[in-house]
Protein backbone atom coordinates (compact mmCIF):
# COMPACT_ATOMS: atom_id res chain seq x y z
CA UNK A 1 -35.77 -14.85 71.54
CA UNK A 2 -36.37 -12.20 74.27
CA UNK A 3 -38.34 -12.02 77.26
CA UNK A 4 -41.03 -9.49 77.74
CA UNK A 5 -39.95 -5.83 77.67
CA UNK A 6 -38.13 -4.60 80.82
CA UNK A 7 -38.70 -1.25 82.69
CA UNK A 8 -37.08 1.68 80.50
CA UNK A 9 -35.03 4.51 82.72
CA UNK A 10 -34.32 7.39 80.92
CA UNK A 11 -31.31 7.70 83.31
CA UNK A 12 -29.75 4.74 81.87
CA UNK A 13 -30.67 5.35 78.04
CA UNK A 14 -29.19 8.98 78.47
CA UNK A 15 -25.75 7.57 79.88
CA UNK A 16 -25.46 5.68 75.92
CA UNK A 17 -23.51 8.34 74.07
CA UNK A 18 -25.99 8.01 70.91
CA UNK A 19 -28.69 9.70 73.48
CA UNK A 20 -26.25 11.66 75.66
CA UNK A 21 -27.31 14.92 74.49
CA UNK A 22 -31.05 14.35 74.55
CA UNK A 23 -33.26 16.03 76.86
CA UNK A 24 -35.38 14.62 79.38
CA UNK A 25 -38.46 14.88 77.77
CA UNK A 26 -36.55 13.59 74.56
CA UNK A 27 -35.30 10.70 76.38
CA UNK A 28 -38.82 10.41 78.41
CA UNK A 29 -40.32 9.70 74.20
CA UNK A 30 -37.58 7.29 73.54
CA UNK A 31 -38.85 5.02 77.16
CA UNK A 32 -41.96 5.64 76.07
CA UNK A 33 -42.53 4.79 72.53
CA UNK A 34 -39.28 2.04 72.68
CA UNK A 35 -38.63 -0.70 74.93
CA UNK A 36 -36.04 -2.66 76.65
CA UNK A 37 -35.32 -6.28 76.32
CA UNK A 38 -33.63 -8.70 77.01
CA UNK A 39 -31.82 -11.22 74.64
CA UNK A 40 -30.55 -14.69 75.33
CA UNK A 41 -28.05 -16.05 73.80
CA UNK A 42 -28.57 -16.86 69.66
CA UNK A 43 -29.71 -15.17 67.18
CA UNK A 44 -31.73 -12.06 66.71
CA UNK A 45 -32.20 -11.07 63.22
CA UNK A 46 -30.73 -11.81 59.81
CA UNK A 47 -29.28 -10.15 56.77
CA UNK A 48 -31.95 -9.56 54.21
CA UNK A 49 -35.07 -9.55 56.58
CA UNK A 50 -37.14 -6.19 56.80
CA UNK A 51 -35.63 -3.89 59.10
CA UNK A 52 -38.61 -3.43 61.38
CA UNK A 53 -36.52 -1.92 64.36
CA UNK A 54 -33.48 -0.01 65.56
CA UNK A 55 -30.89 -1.68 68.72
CA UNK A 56 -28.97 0.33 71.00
CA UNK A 57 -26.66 -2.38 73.16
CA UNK A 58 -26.80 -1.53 77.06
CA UNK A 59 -25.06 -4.29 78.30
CA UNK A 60 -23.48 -7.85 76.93
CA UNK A 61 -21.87 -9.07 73.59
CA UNK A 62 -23.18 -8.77 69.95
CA UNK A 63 -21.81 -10.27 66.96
CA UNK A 64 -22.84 -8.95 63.35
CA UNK A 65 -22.09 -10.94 60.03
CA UNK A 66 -22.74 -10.59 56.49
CA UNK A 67 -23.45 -13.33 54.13
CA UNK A 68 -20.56 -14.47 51.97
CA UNK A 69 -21.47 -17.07 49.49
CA UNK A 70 -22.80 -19.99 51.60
CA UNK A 71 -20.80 -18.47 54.64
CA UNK A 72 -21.09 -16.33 57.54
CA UNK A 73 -18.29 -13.70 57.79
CA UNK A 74 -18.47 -12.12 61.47
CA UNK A 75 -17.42 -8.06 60.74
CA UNK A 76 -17.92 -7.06 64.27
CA UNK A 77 -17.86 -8.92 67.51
CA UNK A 78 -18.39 -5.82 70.42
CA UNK A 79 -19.06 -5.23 74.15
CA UNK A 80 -18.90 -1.91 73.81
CA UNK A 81 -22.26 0.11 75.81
CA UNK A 82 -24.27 1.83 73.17
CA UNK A 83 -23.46 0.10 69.87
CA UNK A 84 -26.09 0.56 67.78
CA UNK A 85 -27.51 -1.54 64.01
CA UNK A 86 -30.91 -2.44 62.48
CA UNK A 87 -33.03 0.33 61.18
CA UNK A 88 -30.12 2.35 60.95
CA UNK A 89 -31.88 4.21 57.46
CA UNK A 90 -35.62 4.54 58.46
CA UNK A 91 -35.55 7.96 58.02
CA UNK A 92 -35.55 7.42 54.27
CA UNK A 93 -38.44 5.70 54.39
CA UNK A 94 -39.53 4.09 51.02
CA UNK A 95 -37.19 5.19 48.75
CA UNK A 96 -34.80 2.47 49.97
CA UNK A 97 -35.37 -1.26 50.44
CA UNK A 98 -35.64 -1.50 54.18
CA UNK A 99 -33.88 -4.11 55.19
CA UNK A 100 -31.23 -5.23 57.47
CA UNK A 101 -27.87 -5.11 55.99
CA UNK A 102 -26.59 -7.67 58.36
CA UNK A 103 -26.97 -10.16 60.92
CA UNK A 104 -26.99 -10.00 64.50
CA UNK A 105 -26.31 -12.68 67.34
CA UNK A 106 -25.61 -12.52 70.78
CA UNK A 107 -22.84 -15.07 72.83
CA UNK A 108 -24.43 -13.98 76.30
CA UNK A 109 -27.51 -12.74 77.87
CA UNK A 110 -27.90 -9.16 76.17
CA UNK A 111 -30.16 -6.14 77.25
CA UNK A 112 -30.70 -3.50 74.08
CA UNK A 113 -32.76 -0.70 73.97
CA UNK A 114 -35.46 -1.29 71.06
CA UNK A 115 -36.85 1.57 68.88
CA UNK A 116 -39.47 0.94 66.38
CA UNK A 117 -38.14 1.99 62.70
CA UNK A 118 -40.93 3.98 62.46
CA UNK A 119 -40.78 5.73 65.36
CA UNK A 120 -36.97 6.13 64.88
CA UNK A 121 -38.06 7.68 61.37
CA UNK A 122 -40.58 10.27 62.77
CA UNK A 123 -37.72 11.58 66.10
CA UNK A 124 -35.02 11.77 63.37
CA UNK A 125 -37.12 13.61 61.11
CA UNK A 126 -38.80 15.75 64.52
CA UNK A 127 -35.88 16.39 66.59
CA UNK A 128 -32.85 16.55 64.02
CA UNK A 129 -34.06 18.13 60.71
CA UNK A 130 -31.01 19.58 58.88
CA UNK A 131 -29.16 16.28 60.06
CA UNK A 132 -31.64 14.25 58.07
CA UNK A 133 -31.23 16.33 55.01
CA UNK A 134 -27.09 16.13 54.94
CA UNK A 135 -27.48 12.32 55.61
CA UNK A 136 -30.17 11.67 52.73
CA UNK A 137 -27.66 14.09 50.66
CA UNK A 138 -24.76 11.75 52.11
CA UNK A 139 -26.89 8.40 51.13
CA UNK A 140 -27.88 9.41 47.98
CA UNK A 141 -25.11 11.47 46.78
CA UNK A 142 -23.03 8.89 47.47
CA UNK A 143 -25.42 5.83 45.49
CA UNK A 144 -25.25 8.12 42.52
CA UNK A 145 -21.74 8.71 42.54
CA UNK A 146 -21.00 5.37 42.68
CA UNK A 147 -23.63 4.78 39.58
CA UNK A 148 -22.12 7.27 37.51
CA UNK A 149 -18.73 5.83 38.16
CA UNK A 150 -19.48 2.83 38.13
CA UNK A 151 -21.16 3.30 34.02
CA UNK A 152 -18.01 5.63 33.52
CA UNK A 153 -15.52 2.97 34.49
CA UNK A 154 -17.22 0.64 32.14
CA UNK A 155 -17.27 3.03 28.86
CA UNK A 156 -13.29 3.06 30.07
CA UNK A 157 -13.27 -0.38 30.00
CA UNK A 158 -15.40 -0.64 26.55
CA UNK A 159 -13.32 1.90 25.25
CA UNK A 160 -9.73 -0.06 25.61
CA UNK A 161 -11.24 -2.87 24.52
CA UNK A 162 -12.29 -2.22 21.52
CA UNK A 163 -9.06 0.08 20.53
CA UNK A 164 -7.38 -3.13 21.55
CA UNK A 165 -9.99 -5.08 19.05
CA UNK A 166 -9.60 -2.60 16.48
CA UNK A 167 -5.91 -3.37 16.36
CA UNK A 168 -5.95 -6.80 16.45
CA UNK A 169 -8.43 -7.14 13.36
CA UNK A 170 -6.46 -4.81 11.57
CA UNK A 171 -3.45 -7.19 11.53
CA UNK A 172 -5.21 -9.86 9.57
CA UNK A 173 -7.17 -8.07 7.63
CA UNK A 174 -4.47 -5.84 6.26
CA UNK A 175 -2.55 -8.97 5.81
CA UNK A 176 -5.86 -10.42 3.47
CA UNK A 177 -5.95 -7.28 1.43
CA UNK A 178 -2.20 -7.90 1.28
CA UNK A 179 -2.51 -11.34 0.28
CA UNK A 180 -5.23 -10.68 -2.16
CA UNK A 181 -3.13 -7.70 -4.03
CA UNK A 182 -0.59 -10.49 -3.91
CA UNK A 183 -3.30 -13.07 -5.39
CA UNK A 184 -4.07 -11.35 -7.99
CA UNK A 185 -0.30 -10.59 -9.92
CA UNK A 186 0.53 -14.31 -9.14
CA UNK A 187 -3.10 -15.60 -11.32
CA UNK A 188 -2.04 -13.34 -13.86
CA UNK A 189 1.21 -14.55 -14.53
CA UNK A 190 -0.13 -18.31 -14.15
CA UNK A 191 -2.19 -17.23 -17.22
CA UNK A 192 0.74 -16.34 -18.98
CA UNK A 193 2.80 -19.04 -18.16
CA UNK A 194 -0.23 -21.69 -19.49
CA UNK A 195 -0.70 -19.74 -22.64
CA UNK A 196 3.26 -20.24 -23.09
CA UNK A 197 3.12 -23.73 -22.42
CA UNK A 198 -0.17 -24.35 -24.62
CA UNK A 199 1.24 -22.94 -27.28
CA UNK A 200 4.44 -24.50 -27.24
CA UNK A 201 5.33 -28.26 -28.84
CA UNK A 202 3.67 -30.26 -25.70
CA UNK A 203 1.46 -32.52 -26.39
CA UNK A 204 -1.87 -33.48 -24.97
CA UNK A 205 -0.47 -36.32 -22.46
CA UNK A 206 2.28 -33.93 -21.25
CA UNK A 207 -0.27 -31.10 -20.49
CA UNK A 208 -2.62 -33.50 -18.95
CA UNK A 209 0.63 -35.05 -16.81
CA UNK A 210 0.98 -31.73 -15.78
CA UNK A 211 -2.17 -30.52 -14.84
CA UNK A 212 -1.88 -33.89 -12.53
CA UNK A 213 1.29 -32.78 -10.92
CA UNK A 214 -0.20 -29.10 -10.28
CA UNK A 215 -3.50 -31.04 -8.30
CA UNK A 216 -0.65 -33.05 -6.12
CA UNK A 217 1.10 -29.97 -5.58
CA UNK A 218 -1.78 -28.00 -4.73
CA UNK A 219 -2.95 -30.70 -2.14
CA UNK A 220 1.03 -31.12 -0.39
CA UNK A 221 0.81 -27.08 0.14
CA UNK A 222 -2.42 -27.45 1.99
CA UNK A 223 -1.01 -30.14 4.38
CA UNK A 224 2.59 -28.82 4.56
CA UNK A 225 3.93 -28.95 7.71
CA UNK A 226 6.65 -25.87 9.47
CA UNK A 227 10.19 -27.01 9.89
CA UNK A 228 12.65 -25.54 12.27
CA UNK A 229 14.94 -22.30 10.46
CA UNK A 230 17.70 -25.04 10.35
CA UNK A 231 16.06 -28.34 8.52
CA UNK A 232 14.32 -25.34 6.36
CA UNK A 233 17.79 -23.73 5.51
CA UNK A 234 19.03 -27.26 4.55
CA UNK A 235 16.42 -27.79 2.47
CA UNK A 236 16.59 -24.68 0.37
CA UNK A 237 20.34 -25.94 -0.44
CA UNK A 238 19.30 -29.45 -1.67
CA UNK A 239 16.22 -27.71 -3.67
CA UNK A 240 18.36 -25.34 -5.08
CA UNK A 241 21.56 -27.12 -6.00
CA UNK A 242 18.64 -29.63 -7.67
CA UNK A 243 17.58 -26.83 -9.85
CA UNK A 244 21.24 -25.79 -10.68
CA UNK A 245 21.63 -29.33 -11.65
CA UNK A 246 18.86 -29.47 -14.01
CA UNK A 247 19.73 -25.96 -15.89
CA UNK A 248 16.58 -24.06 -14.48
CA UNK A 249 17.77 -20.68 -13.70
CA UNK A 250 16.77 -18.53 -10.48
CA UNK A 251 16.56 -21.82 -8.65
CA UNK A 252 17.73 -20.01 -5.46
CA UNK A 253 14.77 -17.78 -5.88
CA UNK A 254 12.46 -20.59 -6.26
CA UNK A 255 13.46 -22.76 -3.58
CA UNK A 256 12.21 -20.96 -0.29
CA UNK A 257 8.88 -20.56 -1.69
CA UNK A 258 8.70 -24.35 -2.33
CA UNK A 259 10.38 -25.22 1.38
CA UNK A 260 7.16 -23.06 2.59
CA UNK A 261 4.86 -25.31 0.45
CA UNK A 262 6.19 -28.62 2.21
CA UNK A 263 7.90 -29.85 -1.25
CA UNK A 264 11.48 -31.42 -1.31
CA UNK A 265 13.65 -32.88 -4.00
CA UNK A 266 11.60 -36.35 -4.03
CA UNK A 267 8.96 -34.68 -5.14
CA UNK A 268 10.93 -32.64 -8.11
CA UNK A 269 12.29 -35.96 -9.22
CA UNK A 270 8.61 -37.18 -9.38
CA UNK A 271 8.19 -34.00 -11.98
CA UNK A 272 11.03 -34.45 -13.48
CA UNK A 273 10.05 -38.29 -14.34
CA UNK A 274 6.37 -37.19 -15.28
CA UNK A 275 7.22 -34.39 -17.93
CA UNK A 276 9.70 -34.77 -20.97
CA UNK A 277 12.83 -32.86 -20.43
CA UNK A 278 12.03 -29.80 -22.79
CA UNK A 279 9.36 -28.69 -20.90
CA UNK A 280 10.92 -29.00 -17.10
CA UNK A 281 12.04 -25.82 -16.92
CA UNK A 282 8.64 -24.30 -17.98
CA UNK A 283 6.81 -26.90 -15.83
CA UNK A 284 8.94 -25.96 -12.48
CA UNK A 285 7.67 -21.99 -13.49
CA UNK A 286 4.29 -22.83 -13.81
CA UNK A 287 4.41 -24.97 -10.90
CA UNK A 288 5.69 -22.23 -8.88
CA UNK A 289 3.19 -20.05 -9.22
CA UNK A 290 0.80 -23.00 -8.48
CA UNK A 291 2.54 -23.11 -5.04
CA UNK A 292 2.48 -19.02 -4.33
CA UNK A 293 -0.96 -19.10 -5.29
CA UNK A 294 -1.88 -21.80 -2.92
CA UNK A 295 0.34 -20.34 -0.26
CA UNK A 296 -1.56 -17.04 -0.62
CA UNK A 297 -4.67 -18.18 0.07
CA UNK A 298 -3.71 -20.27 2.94
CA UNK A 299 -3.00 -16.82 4.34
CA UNK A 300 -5.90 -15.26 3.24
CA UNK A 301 -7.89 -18.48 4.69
CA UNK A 302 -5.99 -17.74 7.79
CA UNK A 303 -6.58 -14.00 8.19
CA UNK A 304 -9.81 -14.23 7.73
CA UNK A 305 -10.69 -17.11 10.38
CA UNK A 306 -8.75 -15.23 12.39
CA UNK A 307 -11.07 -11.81 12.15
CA UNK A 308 -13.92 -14.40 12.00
CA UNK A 309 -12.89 -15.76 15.80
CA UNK A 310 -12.12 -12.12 16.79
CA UNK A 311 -15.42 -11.12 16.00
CA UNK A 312 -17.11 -14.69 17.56
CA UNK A 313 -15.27 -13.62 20.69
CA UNK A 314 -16.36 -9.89 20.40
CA UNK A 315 -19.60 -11.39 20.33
CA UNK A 316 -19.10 -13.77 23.16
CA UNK A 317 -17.92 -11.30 25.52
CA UNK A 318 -20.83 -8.93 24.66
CA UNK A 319 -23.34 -11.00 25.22
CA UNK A 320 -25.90 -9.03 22.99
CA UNK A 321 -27.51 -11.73 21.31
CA UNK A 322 -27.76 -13.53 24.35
CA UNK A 323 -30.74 -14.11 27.53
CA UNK A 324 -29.73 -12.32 30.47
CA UNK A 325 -29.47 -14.83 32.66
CA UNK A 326 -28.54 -18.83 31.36
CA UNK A 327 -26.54 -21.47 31.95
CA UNK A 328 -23.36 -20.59 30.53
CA UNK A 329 -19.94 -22.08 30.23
CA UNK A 330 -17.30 -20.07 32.19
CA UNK A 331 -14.35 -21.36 29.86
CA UNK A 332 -16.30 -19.90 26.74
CA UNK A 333 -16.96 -16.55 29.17
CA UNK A 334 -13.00 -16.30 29.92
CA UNK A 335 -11.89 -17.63 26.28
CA UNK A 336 -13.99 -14.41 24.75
CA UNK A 337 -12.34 -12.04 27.83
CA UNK A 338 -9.10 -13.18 27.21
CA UNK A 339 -9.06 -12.76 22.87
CA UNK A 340 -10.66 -8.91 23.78
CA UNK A 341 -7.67 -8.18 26.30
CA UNK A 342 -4.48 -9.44 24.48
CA UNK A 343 -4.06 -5.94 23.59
CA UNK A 344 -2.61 -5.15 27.01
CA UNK A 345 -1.06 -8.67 27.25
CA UNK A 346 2.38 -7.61 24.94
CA UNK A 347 5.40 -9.79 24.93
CA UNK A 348 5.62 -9.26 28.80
CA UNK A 349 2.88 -11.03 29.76
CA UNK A 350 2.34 -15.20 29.36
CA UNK A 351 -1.05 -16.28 29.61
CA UNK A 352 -1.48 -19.94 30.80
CA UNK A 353 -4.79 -21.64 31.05
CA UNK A 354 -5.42 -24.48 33.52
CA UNK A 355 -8.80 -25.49 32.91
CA UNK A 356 -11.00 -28.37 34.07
CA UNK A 357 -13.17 -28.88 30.96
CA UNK A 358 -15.26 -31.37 32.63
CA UNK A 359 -16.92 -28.83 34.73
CA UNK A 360 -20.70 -28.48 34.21
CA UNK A 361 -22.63 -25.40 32.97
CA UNK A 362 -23.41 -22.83 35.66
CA UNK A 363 -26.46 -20.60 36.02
CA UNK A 364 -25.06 -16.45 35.35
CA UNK A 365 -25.22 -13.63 34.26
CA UNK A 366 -22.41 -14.26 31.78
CA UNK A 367 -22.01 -10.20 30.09
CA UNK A 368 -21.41 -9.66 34.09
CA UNK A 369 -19.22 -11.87 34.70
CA UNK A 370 -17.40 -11.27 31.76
CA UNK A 371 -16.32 -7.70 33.64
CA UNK A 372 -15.30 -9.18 37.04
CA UNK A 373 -12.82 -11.65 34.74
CA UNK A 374 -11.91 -7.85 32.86
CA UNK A 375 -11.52 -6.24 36.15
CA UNK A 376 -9.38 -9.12 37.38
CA UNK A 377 -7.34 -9.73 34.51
CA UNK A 378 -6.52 -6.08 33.86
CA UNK A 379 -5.33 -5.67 37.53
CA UNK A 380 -3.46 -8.16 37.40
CA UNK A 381 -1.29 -7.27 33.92
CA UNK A 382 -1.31 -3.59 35.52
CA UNK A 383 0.53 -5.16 38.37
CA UNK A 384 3.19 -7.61 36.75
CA UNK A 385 3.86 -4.22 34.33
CA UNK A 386 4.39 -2.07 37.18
CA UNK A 387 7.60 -4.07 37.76
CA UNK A 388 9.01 -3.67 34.68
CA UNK A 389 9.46 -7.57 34.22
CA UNK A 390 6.38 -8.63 33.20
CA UNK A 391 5.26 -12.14 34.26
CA UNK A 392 2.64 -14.78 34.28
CA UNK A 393 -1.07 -14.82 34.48
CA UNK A 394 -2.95 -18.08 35.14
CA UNK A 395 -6.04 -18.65 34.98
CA UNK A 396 -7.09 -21.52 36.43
CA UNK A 397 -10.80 -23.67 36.36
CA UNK A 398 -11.73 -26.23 39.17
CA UNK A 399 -14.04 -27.79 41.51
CA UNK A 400 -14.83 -26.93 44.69
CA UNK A 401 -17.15 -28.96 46.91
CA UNK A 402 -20.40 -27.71 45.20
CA UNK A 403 -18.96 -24.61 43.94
CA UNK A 404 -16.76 -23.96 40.78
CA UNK A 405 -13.83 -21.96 41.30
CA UNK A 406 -12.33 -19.60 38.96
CA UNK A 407 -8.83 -18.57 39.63
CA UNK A 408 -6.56 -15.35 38.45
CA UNK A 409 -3.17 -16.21 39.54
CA UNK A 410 -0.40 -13.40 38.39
CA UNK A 411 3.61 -13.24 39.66
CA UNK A 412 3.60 -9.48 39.86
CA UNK A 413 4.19 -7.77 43.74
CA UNK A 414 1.25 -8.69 45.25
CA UNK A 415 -1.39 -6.77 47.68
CA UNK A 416 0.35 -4.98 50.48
CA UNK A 417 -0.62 -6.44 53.74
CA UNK A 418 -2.23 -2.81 55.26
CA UNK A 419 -4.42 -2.56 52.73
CA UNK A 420 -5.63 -5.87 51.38
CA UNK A 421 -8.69 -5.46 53.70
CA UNK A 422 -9.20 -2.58 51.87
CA UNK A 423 -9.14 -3.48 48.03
CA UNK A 424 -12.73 -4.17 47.76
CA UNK A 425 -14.14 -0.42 48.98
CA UNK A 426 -15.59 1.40 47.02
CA UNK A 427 -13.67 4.32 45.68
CA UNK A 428 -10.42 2.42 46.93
CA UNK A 429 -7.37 2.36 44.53
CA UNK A 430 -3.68 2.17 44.81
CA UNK A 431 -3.44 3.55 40.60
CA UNK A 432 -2.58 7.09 40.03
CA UNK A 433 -5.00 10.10 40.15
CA UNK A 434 -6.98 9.64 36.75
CA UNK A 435 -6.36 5.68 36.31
CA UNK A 436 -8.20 4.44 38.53
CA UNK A 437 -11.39 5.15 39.88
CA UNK A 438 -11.51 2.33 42.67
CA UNK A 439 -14.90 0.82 41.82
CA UNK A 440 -13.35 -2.35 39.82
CA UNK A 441 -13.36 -4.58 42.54
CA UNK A 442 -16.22 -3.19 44.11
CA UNK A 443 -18.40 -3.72 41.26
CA UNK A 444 -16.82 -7.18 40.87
CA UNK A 445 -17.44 -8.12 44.45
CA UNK A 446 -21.29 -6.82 44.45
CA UNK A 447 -21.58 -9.11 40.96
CA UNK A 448 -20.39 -12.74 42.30
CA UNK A 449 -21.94 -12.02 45.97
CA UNK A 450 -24.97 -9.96 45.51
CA UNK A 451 -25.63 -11.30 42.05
CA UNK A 452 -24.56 -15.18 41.72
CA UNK A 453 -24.48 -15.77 45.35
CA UNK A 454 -20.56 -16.53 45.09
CA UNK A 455 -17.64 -15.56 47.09
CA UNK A 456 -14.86 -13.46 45.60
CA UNK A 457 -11.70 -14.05 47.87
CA UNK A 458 -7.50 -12.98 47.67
CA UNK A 459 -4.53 -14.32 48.79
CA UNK A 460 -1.39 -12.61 48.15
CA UNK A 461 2.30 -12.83 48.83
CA UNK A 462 5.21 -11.19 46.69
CA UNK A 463 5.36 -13.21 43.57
CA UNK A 464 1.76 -14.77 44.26
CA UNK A 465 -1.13 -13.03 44.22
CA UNK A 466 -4.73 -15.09 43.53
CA UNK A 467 -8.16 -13.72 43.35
CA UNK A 468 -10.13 -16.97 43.38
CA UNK A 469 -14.21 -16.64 42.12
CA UNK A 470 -16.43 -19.35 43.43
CA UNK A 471 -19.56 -20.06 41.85
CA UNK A 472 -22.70 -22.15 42.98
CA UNK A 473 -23.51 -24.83 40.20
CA UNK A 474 -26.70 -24.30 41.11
CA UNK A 475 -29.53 -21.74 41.21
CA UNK A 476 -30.01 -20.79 44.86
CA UNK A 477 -33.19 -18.45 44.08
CA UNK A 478 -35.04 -20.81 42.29
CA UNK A 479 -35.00 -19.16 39.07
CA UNK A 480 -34.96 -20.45 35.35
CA UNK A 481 -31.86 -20.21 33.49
CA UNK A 482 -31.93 -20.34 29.58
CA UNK A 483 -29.62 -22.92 28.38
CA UNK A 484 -27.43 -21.78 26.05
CA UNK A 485 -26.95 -22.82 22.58
């Protein structure tokens, strides 16, 4: 707290180089209509609060921090005569949020020189016109750049995505239509092959022993299990030589489909002892297409769970069915982000996931966070790919006191030491002209600290570089998070 107001000398506010060039009378207004005190040591104001007046330092030590998750972080720590914070954009008046962007302390008796933000409005607008107009142009041009970037960065982002979606749905599903064509030849020459056998000189136990055989088949393909090239390459041998043995010809065109299927020469013998000789060789052809037909749509089965969870994880990551703001779990959040960036993943990069699945629910904004873990992730590939190598992401799940931490770890060449203090400015980017437009880790930065009262954090060496997201497990602002289904 500070003592009553001291006597102002104009003298002494005109040796401060913010007032330098003031005239007397200008600097007569500022005694007049300001004041100085007189600060012990403590605090004076903090980050957040309305910005009700403007410091100038004359004499002693100020400290200003900015809030970092549950922390502190001191930015400036200053002796330095005529230092000036608070009010510093009064002369915008409304169409801002006054409030103080920061907090201030001081370590040691402190005198400032106090201006009302009103009154520091009215002598900027008064004695420094055209100024006023090239900051608001500054201030605002500036907001809206950074808005228009910002949206631009994330069509970028939405665009690579989904050309990175659209590719990987187009694997399975032309392998379904594939499958299907595929499907459809095989039925047709099971239809043939039963009228054959119908009309033949079989008799009603045979067909029905068959028809048994075909179910068991049907079910071993389902629960087949994959064998190395080797014990598969064996196999083939025995099942062929088998079918040399027993006079069926083509056996060497037969066997690899029923390797795939899971069937060996136990169970042959077991058809061989169900049907009468005669019809074997039939039997093993109808059987066969049994076996493709079952293997065909396993794949289809397959290719279309797998566009199913490519869509589920479209959806995830989207968030468009979703409230705003829940309770949301961040392995299902990074799952989703993960499935929509393989794209840019290639044979270069492995992805390994560490991940504490005990960790509770936490209250987000979960379509925002999924772009911090874009922003991160894609850094991160972009810098193991830079070095031609590749290397390894991991992402990595904790606790942390009574925070939970999310983790990017990548082996690529790390954040040079000169600028790491830099990385989170806005318009900062070490990418080409055109790649980059330095607002990724900006925009992640003002999501987990302005937005989920988090702290977003690096450490880097060569070979190590982490990005580590912390994340209160609980609501700090008192709101109401949905629960998620």
């Amino acid at each position: 707290m500070s003592d009553a107001p001291l006597p102002c000398s104009p003298q002494e506010i005109g040796s401060l180089f913010l007032f330098e060039k003031l005239s007397p009378e200008q600097l007569g207004r500022l005694c007049a209509d300001g004041r100085v005190e007189l600060f012990e040591p403590g605090h004076v104001y903090s980050e957040g609060d309305p910005a009700t007046c403007f410091f100038v330092m004359i004499e002693g030590t100020v400290v200003l921090s900015r809030k970092v998750g549950d922390d502190d972080v001191e930015v400036v720590r200053t002796s330095q005569r005529g230092v000036y914070t608070g009010a510093m954009q009064a002369y915008i008046g409304d169409r801002v949020n006054q409030v103080y962007n920061n907090s201030m302390r001081v370590t040691e008796p402190t005198r400032f020189f106090v201006l009302p933000a009103d009154t520091f409005a009215d002598v900027m607008h008064e004695w420094f016109p055209m100024a006023v107009h090239l900051l608001e142009g500054v201030f605002f041009g500036a907001k809206n750049s950074q808005r228009v970037i910002g949206q631009r960065e994330r069509l970028l982002a939405l665009g690579s995505l989904s050309a990175g979606l659209t590719h990987e749905l187009n694997n399975p599903a032309a392998a379904a239509v594939r499958a299907t064509s595929t499907l459809r030849e095989r039925v047709a020459k099971m239809r043939h092959k039963l009228a054959v056998i119908a009309a033949g000189p079989y008799s009603r136990e045979a067909l029905a022993d068959l028809i048994e055989i075909q179910e068991r088949t049907a079910e071993r393909v389902v629960k087949a299990s994959v064998l190395s090239p080797l014990e598969a390459a064996d196999r083939e041998d025995e099942i062929t030589d088998w079918l040399d043995d027993h006079d069926i010809t083509d056996g060497w065109q037969l066997a690899p489909t029923f390797v795939q299927a899971g069937l060996d020469t136990d169970w042959l013998d077991q058809v061989a002892a169900a049907v009468d000789p005669e019809i074997l060789s039939g039997a093993i052809g109808w059987l066969n297409y049994t076996v493709e037909t079952e293997l065909l749509m396993c794949e289809i089965e397959d290719s279309t769970n797998r566009i199913s969870h490519l869509v589920d994880a479209a959806k995830q990551y989207s968030q468009l069915d979703r409230a705003p703001y829940r309770m949301a779990d961040v392995h299902e959040l990074l799952d989703s982000t993960l499935v929509m960036l393989m794209g840019k993943f290639g044979e270069q990069i492995k992805v390994v996931k560490e991940y504490d699945r005990s960790l509770p629910k936490v209250p987000a904004y979960p379509a925002e966070l999924n772009q911090v873990w874009t922003n991160l992730i894609d850094n991160a590939v972009a810098a193991m790919k830079s070095t031609g190598d590749g290397g390894t992401l991991t992402v990595r799940t904790a606790r942390d006191g009574d925070l939970l931490m999310v983790e990017f770890q990548d082996t690529g060449p790390g954040v040079p030491a000169d600028i790491k203090d830099r990385i989170f400015d806005p318009f900062f980017t070490t990418k080409p002209v055109g790649e980059g437009t330095g607002l990724g880790l900006d925009i992640s930065w003002r999501i987990v600290v302005n937005k989920h009262h988090g702290s977003l954090l690096v450490e880097s060496v060569p070979g190590d570089t982490r990005f580590r997201v912390l994340l209160p497990l609980t609501d700090e602002d008192n709101e109401t998070p949905e629960e998620s289904g």
